[in-house]
N, C-alpha and C. Protein backbone atom coordinates (compact mmCIF):
# COMPACT_ATOMS: atom_id res chain seq x y z
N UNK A 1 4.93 -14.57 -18.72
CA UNK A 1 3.97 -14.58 -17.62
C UNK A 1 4.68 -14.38 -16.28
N UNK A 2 5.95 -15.17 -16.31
CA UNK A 2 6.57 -14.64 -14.89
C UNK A 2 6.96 -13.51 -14.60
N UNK A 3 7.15 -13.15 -15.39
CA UNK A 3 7.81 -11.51 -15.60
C UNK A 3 6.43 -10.49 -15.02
N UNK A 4 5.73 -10.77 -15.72
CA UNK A 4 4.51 -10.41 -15.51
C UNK A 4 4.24 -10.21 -13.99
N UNK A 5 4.07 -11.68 -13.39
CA UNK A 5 3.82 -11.82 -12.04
C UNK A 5 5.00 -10.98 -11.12
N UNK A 6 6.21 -10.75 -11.02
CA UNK A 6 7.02 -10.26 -10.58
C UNK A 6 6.39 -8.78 -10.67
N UNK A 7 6.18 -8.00 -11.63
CA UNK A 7 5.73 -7.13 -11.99
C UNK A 7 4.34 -6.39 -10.76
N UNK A 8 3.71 -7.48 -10.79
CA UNK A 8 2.45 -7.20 -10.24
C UNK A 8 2.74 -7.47 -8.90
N UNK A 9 3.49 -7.81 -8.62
CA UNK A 9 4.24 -8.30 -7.10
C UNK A 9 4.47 -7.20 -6.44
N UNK A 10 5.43 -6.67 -7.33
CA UNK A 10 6.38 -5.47 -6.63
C UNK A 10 5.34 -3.97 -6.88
N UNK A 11 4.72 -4.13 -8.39
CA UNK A 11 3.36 -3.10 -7.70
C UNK A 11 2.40 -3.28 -6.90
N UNK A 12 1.72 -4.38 -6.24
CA UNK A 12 1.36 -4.73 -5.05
C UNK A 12 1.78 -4.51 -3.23
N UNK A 13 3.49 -4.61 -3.61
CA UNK A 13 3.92 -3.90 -2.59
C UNK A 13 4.46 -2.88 -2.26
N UNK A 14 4.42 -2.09 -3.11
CA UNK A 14 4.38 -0.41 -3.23
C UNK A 14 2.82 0.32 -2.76
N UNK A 15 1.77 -0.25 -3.97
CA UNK A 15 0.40 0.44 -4.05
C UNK A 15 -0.90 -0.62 -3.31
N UNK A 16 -0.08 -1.57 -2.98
CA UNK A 16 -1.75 -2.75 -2.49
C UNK A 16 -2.41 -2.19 -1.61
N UNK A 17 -2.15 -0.87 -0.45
CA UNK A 17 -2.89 -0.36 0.71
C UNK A 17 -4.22 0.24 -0.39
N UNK A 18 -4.00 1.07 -1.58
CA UNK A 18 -5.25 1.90 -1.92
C UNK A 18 -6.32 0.56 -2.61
N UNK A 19 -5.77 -0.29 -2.35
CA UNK A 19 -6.64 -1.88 -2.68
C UNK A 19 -7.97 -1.63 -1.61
N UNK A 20 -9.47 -2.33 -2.33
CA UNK A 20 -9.67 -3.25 -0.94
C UNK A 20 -9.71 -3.73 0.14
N UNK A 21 -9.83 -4.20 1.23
CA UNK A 21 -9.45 -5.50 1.70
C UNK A 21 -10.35 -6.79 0.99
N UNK A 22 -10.93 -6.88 0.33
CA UNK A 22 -11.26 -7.94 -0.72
C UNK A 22 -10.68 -7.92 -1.75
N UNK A 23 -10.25 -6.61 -2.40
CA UNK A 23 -9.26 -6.78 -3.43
C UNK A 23 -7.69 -7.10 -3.25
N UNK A 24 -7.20 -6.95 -2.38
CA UNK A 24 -6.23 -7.26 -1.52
C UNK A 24 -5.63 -8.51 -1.63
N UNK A 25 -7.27 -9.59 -0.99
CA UNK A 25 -7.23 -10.77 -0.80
C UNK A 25 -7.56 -11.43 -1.76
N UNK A 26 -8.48 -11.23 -2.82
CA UNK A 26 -8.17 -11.71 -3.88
C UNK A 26 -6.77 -12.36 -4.85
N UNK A 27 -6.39 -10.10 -5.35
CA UNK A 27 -4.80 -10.51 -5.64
C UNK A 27 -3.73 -11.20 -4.81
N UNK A 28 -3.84 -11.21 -3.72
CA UNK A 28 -2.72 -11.93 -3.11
C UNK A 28 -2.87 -13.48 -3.58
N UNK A 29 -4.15 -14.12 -3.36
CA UNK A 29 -4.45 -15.71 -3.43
C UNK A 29 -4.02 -15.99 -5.30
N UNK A 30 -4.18 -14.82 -6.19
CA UNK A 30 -4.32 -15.00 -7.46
C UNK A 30 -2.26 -15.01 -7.52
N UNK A 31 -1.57 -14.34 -7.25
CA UNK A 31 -0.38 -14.02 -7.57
C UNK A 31 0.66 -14.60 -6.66
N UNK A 32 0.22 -14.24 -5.29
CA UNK A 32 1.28 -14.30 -4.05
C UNK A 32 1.01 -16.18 -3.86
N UNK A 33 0.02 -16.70 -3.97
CA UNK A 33 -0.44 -18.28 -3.49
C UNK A 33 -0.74 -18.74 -4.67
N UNK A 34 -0.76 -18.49 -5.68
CA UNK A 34 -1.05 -18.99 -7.01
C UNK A 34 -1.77 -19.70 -7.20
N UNK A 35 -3.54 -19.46 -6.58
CA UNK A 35 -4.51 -20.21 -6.64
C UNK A 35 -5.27 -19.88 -8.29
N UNK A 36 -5.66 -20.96 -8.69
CA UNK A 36 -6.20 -20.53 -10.22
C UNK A 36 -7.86 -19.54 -9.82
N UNK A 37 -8.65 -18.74 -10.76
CA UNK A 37 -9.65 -18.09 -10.43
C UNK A 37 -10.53 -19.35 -9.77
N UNK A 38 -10.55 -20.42 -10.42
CA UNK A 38 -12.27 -21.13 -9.95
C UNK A 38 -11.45 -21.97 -8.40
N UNK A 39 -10.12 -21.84 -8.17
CA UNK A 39 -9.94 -22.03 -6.83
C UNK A 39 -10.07 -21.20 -5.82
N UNK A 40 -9.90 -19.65 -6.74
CA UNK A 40 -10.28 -18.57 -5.31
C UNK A 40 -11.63 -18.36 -5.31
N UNK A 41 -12.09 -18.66 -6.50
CA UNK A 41 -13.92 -18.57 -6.48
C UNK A 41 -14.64 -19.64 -5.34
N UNK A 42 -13.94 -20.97 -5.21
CA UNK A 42 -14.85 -21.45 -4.52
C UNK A 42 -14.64 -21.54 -2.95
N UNK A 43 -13.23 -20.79 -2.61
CA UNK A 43 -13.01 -20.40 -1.02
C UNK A 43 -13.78 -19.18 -1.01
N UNK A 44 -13.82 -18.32 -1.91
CA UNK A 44 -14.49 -16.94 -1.83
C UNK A 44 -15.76 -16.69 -1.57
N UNK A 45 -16.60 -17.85 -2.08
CA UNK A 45 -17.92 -17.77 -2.81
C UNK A 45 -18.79 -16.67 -3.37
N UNK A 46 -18.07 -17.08 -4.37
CA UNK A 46 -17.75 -15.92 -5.89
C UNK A 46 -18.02 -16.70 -7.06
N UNK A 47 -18.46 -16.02 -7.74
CA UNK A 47 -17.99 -16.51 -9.31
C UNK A 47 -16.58 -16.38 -9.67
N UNK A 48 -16.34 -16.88 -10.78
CA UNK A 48 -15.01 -17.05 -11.01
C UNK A 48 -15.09 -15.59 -12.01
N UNK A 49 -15.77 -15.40 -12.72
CA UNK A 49 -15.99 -14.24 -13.94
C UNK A 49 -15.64 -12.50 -12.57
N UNK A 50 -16.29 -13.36 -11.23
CA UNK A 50 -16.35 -11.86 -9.97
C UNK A 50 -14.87 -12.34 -9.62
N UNK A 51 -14.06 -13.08 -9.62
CA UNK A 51 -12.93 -13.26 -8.91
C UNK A 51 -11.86 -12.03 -9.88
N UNK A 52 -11.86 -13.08 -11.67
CA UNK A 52 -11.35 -12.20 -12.38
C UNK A 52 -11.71 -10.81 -12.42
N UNK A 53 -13.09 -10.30 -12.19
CA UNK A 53 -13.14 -8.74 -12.45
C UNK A 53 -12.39 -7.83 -11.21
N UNK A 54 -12.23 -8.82 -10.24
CA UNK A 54 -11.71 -7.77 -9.10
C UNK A 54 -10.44 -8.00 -9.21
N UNK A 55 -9.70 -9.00 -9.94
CA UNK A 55 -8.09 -9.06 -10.05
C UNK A 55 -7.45 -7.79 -10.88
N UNK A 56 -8.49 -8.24 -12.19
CA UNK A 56 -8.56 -7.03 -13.41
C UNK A 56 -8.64 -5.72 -12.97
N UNK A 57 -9.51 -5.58 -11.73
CA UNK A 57 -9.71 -3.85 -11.37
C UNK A 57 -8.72 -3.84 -10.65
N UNK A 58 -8.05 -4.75 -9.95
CA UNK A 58 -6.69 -4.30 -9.22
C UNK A 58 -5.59 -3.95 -9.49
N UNK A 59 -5.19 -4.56 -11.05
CA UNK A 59 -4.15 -4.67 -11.65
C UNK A 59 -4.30 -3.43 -12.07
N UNK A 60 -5.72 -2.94 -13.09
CA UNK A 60 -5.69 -1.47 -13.20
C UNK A 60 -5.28 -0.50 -12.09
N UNK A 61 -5.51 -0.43 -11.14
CA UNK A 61 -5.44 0.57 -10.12
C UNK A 61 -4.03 0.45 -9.93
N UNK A 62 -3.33 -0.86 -9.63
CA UNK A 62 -1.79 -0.75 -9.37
C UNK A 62 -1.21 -0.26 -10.69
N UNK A 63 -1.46 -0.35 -12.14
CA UNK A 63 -0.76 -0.03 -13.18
C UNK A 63 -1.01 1.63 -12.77
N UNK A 64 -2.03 2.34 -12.98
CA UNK A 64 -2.35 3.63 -13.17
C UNK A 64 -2.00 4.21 -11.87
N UNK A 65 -1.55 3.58 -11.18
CA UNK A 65 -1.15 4.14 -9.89
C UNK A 65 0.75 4.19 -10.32
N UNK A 66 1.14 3.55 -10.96
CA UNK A 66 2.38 3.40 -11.41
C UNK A 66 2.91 4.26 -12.08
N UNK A 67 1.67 4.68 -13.43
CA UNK A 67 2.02 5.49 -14.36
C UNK A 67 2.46 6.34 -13.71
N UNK A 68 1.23 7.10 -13.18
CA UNK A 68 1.28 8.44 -12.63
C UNK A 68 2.52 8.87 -11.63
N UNK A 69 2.97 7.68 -10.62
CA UNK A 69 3.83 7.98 -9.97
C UNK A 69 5.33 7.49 -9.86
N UNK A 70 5.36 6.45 -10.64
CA UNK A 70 6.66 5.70 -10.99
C UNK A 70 7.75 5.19 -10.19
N UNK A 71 6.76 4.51 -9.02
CA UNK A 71 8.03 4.69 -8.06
C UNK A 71 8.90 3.23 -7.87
N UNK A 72 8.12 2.27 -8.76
CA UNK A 72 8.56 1.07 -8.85
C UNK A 72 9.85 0.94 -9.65
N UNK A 73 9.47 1.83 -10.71
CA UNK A 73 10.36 2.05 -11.84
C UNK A 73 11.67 2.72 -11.38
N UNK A 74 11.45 3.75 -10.60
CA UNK A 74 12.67 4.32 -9.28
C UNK A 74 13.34 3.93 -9.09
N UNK A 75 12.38 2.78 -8.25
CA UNK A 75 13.35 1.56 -7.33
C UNK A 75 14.29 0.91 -7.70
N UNK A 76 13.37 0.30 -8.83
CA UNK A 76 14.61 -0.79 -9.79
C UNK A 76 15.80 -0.28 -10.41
N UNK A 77 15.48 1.29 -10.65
CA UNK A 77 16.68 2.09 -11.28
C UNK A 77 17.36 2.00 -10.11
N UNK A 78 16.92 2.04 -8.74
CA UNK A 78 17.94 2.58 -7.72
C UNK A 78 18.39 1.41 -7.77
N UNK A 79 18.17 0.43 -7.64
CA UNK A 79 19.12 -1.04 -7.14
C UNK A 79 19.85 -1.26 -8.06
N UNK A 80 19.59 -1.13 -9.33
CA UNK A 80 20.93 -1.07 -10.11
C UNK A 80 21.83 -0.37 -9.92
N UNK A 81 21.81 1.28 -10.01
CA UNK A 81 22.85 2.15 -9.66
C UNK A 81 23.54 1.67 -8.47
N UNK A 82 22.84 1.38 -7.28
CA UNK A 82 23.88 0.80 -6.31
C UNK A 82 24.93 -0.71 -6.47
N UNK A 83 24.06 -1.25 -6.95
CA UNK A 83 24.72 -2.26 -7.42
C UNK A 83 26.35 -1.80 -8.25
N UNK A 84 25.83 -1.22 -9.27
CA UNK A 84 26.68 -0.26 -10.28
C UNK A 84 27.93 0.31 -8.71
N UNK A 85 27.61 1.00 -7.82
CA UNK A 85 28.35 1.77 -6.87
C UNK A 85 29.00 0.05 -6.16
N UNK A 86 28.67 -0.57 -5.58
CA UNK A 86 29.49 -1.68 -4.71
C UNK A 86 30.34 -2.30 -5.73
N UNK A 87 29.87 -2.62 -7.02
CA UNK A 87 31.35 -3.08 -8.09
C UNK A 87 32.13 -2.26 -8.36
N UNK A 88 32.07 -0.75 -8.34
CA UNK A 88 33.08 0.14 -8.85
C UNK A 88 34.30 0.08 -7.17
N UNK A 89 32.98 -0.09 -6.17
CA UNK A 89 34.08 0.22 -4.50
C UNK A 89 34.46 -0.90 -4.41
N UNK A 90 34.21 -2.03 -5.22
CA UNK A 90 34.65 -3.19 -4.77
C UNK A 90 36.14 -3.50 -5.36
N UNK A 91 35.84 -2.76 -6.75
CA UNK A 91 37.25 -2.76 -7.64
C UNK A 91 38.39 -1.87 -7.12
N UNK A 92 37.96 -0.82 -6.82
CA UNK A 92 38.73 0.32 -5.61
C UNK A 92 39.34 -0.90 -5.06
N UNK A 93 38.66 -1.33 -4.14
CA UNK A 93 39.47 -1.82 -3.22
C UNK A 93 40.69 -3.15 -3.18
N UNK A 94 40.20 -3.94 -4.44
CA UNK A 94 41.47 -4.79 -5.18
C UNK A 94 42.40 -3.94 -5.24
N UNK A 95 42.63 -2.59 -6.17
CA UNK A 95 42.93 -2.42 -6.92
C UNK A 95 44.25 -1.19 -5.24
N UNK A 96 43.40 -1.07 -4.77
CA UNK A 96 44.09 -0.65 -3.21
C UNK A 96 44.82 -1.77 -2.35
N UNK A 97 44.53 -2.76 -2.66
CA UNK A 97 45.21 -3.80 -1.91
C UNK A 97 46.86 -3.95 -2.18
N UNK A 98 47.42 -3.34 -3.73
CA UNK A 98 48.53 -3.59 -3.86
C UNK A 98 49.31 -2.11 -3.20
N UNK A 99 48.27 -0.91 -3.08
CA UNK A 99 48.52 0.29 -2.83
C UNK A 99 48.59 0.62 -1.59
N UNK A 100 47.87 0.24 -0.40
CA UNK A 100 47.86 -0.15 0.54
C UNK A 100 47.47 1.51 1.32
N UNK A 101 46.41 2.10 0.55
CA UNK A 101 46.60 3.50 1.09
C UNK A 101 45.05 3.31 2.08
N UNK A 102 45.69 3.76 3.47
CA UNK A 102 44.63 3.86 4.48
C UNK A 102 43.13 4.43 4.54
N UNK A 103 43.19 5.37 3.63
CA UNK A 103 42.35 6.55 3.65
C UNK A 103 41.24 5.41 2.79
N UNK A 104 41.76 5.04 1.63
CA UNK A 104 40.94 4.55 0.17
C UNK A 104 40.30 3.56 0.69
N UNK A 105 41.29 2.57 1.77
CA UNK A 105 40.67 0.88 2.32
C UNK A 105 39.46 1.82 3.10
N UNK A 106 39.50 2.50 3.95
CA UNK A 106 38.12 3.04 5.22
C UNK A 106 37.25 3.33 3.82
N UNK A 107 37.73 4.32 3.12
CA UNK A 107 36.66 4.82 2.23
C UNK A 107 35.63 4.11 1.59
N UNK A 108 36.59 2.93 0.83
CA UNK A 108 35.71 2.33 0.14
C UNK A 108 35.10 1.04 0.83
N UNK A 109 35.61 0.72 2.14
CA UNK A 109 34.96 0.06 3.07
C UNK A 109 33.58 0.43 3.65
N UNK A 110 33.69 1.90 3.77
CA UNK A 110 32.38 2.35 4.32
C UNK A 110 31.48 2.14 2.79
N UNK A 111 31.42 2.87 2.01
CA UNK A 111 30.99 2.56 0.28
C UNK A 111 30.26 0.81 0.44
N UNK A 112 30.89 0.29 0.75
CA UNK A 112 30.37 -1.40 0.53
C UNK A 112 29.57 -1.73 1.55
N UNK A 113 29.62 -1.16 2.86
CA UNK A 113 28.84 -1.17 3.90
C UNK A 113 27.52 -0.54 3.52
N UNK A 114 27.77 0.80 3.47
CA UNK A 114 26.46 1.06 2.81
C UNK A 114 25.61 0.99 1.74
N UNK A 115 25.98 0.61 0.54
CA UNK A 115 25.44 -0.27 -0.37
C UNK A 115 25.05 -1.69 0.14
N UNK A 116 25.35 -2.21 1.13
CA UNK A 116 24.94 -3.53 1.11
C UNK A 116 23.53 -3.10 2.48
N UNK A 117 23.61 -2.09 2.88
CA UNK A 117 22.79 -1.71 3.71
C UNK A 117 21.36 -1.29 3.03
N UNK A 118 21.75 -0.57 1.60
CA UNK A 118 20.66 -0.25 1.06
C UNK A 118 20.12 -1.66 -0.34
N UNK A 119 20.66 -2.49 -0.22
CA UNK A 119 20.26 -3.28 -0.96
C UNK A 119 19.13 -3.79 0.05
């Protein structure tokens, strides 16, 4: 389930603009505030069966908005690969410390700068 919620998080903050603004506020109170349905039903004044159908139509729209464009899936690839890039410049640069070559320390200094920029 947490996994889940993470999930719907990060497609929420990619795709939540083609939301609503009631669907919006719904999912946010359901995921982001972790109100149960018959708690957002009775700030809403809603049914709880209308709370769930507009969570349900949201989650659809953020999934099928996903399929089609994948950019969540991107992302997460990208933060690994960088990740992947600051341990390889990070090892560079141990591995330069006994070598002491000027060029490699700037190089892979800038490398760690900007990976930590794009994290």
């Amino acid at each position: 389930m947490k996994s889940d919620t993470f999930q719907m998080s990060m497609l929420f903050d990619f795709y939540g603009e083609l939301l609503t603004d009631k669907q919006k506020e719904l999912f946010d109170l359901y995921y982001n505030e972790d109100l149960s349905l018959t708690e957002i039903a009775e700030n809403a004044g809603i049914t709880r069966q209308g709370v769930r159908d507009a969570i349900t139509r949201s989650e659809s729209i953020l999934r099928e908005t996903e399929d089609r464009l994948g950019l969540v899936k991107k992302y997460s690839g990208l933060e690994d690969k960088i990740a992947q890039i600051a341990d390889a410049a990070g090892y560079i640069s141990r591995i330069n410390a006994n070598l002491r070559n000027y060029e490699i320390a700037v190089c892979t200094e800038k490398i760690l700068k900007l990976t930590g920029e794009l994290k």
